[in-house]
Protein backbone atom coordinates (compact mmCIF):
# COMPACT_ATOMS: atom_id res chain seq x y z
CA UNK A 1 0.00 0.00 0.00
CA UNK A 2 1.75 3.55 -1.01
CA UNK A 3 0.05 5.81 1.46
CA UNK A 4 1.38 5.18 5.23
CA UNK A 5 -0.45 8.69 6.47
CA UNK A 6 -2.60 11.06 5.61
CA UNK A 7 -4.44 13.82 7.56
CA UNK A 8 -6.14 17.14 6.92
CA UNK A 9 -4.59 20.32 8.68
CA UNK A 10 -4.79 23.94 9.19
CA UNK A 11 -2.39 25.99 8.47
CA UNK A 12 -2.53 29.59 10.06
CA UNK A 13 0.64 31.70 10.33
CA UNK A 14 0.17 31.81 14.18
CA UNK A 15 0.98 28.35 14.57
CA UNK A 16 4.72 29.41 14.03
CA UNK A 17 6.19 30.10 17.90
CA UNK A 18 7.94 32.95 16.12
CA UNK A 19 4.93 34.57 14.75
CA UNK A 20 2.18 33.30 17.19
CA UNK A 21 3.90 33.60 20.27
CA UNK A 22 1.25 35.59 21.83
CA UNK A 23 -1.33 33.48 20.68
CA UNK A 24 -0.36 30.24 20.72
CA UNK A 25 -2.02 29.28 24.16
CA UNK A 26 -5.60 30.34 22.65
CA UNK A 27 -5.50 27.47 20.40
CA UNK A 28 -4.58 24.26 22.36
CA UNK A 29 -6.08 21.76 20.96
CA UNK A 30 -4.82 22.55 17.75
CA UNK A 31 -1.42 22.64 19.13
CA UNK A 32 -1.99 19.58 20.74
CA UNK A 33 -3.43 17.82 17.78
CA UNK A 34 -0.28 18.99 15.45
CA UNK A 35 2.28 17.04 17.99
CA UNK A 36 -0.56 14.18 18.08
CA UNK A 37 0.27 14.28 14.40
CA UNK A 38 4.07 14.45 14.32
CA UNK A 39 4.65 11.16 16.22
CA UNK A 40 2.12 9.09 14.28
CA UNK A 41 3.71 10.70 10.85
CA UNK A 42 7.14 9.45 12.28
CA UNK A 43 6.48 6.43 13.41
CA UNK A 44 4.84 5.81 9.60
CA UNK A 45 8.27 6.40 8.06
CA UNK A 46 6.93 7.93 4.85
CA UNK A 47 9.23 8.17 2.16
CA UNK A 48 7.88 11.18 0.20
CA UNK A 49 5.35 13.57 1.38
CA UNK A 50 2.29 14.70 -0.96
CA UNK A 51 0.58 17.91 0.37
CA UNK A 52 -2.31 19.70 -0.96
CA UNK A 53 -2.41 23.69 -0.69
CA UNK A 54 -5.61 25.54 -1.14
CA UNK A 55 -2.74 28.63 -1.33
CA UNK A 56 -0.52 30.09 -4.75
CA UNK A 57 -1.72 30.11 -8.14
CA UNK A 58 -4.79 28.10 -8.66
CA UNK A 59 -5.70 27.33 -12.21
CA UNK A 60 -9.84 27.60 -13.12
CA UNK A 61 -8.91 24.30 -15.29
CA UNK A 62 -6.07 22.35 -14.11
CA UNK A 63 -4.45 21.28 -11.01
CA UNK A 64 -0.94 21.45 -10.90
CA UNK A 65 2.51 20.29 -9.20
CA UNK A 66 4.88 22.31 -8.70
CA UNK A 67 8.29 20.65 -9.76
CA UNK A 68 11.47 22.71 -8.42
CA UNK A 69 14.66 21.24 -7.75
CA UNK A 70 13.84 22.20 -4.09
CA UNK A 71 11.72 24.45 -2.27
CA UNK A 72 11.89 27.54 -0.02
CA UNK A 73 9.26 28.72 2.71
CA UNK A 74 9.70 31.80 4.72
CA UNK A 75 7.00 33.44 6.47
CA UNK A 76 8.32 37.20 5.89
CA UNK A 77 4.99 37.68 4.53
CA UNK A 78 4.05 37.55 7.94
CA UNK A 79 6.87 39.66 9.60
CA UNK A 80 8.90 36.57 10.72
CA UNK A 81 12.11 37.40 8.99
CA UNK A 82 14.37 34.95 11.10
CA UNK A 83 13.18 31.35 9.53
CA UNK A 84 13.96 30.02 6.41
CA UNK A 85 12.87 26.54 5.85
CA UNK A 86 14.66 24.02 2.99
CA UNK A 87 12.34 20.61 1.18
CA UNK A 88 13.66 18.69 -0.98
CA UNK A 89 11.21 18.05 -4.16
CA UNK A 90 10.99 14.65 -5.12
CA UNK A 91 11.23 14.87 -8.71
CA UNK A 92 10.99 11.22 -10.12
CA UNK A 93 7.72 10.63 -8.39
CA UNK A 94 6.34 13.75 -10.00
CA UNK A 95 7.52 12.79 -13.53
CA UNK A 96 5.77 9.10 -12.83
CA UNK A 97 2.82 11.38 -11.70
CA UNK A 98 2.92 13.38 -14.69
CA UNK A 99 3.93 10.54 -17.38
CA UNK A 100 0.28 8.99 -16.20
CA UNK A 101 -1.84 12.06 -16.76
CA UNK A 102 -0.90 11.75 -20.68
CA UNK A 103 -2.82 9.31 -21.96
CA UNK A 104 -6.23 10.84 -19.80
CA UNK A 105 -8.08 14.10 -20.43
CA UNK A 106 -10.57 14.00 -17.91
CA UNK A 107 -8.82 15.25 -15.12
CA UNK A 108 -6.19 17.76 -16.28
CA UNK A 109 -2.78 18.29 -14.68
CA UNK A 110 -0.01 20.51 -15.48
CA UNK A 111 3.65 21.01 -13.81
CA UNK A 112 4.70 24.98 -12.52
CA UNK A 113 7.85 25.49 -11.40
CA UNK A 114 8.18 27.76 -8.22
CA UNK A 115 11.47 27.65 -5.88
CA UNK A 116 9.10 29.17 -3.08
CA UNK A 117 6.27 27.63 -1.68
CA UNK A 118 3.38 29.07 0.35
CA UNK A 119 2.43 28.74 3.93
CA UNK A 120 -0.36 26.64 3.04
CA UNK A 121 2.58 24.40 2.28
CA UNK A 122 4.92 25.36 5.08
CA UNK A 123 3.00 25.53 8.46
CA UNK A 124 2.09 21.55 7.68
CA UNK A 125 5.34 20.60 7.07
CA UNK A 126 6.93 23.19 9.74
CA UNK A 127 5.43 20.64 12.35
CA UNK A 128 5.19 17.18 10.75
CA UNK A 129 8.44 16.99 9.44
CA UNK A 130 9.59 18.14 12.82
CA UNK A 131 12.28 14.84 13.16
CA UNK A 132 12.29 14.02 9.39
CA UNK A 133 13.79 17.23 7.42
CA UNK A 134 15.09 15.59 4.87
CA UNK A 135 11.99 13.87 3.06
CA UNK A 136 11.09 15.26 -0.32
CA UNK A 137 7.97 16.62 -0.89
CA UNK A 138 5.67 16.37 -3.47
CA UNK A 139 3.13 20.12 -3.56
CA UNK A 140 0.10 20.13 -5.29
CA UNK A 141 -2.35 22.80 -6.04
CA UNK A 142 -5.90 22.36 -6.02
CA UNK A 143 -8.11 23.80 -8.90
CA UNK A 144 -11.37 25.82 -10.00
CA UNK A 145 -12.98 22.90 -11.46
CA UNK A 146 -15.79 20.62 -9.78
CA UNK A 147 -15.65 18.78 -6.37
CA UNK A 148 -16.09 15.49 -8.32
CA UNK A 149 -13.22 16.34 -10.62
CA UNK A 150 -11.10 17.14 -7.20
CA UNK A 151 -12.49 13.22 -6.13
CA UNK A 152 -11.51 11.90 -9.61
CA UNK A 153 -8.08 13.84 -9.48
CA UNK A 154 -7.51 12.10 -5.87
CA UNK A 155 -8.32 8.61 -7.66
CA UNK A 156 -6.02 9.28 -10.39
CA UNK A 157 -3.10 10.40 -8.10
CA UNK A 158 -3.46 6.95 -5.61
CA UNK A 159 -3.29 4.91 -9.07
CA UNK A 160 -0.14 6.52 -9.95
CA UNK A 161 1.84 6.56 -6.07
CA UNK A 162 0.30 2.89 -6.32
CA UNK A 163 2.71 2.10 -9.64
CA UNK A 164 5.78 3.65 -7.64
CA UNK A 165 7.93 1.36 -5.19
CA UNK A 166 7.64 4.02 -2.25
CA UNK A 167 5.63 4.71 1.13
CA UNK A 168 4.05 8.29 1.02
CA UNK A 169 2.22 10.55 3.64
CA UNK A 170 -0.25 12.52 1.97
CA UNK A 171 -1.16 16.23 4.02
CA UNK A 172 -4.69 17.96 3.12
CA UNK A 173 -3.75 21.78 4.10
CA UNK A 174 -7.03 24.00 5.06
CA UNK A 175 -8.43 25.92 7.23
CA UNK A 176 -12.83 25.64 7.48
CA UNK A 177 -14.99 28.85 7.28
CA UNK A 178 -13.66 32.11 7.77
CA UNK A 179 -16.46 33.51 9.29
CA UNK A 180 -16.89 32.60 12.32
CA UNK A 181 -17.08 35.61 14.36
CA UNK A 182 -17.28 38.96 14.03
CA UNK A 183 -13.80 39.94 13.91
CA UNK A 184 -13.24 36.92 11.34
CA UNK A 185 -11.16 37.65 8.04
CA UNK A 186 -14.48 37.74 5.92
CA UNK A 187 -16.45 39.26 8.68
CA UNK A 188 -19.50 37.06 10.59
CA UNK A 189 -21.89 34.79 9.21
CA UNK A 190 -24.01 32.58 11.13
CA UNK A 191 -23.78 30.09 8.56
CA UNK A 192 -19.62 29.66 8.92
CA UNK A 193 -20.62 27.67 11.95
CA UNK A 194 -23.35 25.46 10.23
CA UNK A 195 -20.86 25.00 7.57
CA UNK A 196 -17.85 23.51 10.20
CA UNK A 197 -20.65 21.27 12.22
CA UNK A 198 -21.52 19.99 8.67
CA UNK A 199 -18.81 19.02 7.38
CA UNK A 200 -16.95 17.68 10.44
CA UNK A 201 -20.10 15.34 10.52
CA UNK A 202 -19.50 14.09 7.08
CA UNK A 203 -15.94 13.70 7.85
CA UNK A 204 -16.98 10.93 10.94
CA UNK A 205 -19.78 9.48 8.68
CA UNK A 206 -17.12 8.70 5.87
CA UNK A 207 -19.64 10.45 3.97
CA UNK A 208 -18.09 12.26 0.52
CA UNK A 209 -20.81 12.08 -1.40
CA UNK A 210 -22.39 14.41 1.13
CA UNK A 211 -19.61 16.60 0.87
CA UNK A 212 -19.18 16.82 -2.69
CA UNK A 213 -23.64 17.42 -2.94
CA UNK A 214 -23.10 20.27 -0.15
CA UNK A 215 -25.26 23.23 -0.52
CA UNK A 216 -23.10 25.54 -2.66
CA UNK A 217 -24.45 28.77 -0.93
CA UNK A 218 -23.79 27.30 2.71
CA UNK A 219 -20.25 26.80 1.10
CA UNK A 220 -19.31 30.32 -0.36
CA UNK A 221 -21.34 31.53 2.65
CA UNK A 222 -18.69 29.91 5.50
CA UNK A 223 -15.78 31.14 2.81
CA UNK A 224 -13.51 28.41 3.23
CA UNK A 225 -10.68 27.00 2.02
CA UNK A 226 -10.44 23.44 3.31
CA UNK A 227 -13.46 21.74 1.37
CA UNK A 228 -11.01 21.04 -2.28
CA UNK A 229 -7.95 19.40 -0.67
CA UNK A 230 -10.06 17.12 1.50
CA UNK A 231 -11.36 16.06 -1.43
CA UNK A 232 -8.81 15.46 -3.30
CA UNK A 233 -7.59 13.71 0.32
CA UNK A 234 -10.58 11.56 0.17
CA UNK A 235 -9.96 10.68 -3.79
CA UNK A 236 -6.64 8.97 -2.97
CA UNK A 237 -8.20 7.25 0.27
CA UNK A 238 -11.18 6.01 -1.71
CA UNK A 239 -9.83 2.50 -2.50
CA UNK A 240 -8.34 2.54 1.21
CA UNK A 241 -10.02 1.27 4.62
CA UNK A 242 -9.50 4.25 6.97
CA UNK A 243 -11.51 5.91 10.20
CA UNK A 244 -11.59 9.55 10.53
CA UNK A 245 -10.32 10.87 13.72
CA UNK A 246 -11.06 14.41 14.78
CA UNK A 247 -7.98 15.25 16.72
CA UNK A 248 -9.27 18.77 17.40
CA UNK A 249 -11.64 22.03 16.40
CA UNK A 250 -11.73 25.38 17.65
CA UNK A 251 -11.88 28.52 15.94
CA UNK A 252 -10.90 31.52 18.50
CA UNK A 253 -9.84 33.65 16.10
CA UNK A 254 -12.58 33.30 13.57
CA UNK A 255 -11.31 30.81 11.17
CA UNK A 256 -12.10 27.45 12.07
CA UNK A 257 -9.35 25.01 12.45
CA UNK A 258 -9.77 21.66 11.74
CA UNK A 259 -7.26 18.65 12.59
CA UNK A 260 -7.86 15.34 11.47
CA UNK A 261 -6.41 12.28 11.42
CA UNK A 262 -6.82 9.64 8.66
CA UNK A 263 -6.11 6.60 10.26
CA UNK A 264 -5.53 3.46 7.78
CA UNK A 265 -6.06 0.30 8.51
């Protein structure tokens, strides 16, 4: 079996000591949950990590990798000029990837080529590759197109790491609505809530078909950013027996942070 773990995480700046120092302590669980996370990810001993960004240039009609030599992540962005993290891309699994999109043109790919990398990237891999710097990563980009074509790209991405003599970890990044009080990024709506409840249910019920039929105005409503890499999360898992394990949820800050762990059996 290629995929050894596989979880779906926020990824807020604060979650950096540097940067979140002073806030850190307002989201436990989360905390919590991310070094929940980091010992099961070691103890899987991936080999190459797949992660999903709902961050950087997303295409209306493709989803993309983004093959670079290697990567950079800083969070200057954020006013943390002191860290500068390195990854390693892992280049022959990408090219396998790619070589297997050629001969289908239902669920389009293309390759970008980007030395930096975003913090929907970073924060995940800030934390799980905590005691395992060196593993090369694989980043991915989500797209415009339909939540069944982000369920069919999933499928298509588990048939190719399935062709490719290596154990991956495969990292959903996403935060749930942004509107969840009324200091929130994209101000209050009652609905943000409703939206989290609802999909964290579906999560436990195993239940993507309820996610991909979701109300569409509940979902640009909660304005989130979460809902495409699950999918695409879920895609890849679809042929694989796995429980859903909410390691935590709050949302103090008015985004709602979701941390979940894909447990395979």
């Amino acid at each position: 079996m290629p995929i050894v773990f596989s979880a779906l995480t926020p990824h807020p700046p604060i979650l950096i000591p540097e940067i979140g120092k002073d806030h850190l302590s307002t989201i436990p669980k989360t905390c919590e949950a991310y070094a929940a996370l980091e010992q099961q990810f070691y103890a899987a001993k991936p080999e190459s990590v797949v992660i999903i960004s709902p961050h950087g240039t997303i295409l209306d009609d493709s989803f993309s990798i983004n093959l670079s030599a290697s990567y950079t992540a800083t969070f200057k962005q954020f006013g943390d000029f002191s860290l500068e993290m390195k990854f390693r891309s892992d280049y022959m699994s990408i090219q396998e990837i790619r070589a297997g999109d050629e001969t289908r043109t239902n669920v389009p790919l293309v390759l970008t080529s980007q030395e930096e990398i975003d913090h929907g990237f970073a924060v995940p891999l800030y934390y799980l590759l905590a005691h395992l710097k060196d593993l090369p990563i694989i980043p991915i980009t989500y797209s415009g197109l339909s939540y069944e074509k982000h369920l069919e790209f999933g499928k298509f991405l588990h048939e190719q790491l399935a062709k490719i003599n290596k154990r991956f970890a495969v990292i959903a990044s996403g935060d749930l609505s942004h509107r969840l009080t009324k200091d929130a990024p994209a101000g209050y709506s009652k609905r943000g809530q409703e939206f989290d409840e609802t999909l964290l249910k579906l999560i436990g019920e195993k239940n993507t078909t309820g996610m991909v039929e979701m109300d569409s105005e509940l979902i640009t409503e909660a304005s989130e950013c979460g809902l495409r890499s699950l999918l695409i999360l879920l895609g890849l898992l679809s042929e694989v027996d796995y429980a859903p394990e909410v390691l935590a949820y709050e949302g103090p800050f008015g985004v709602g942070y979701a941390t979940v762990n894909f447990k395979l059996s």
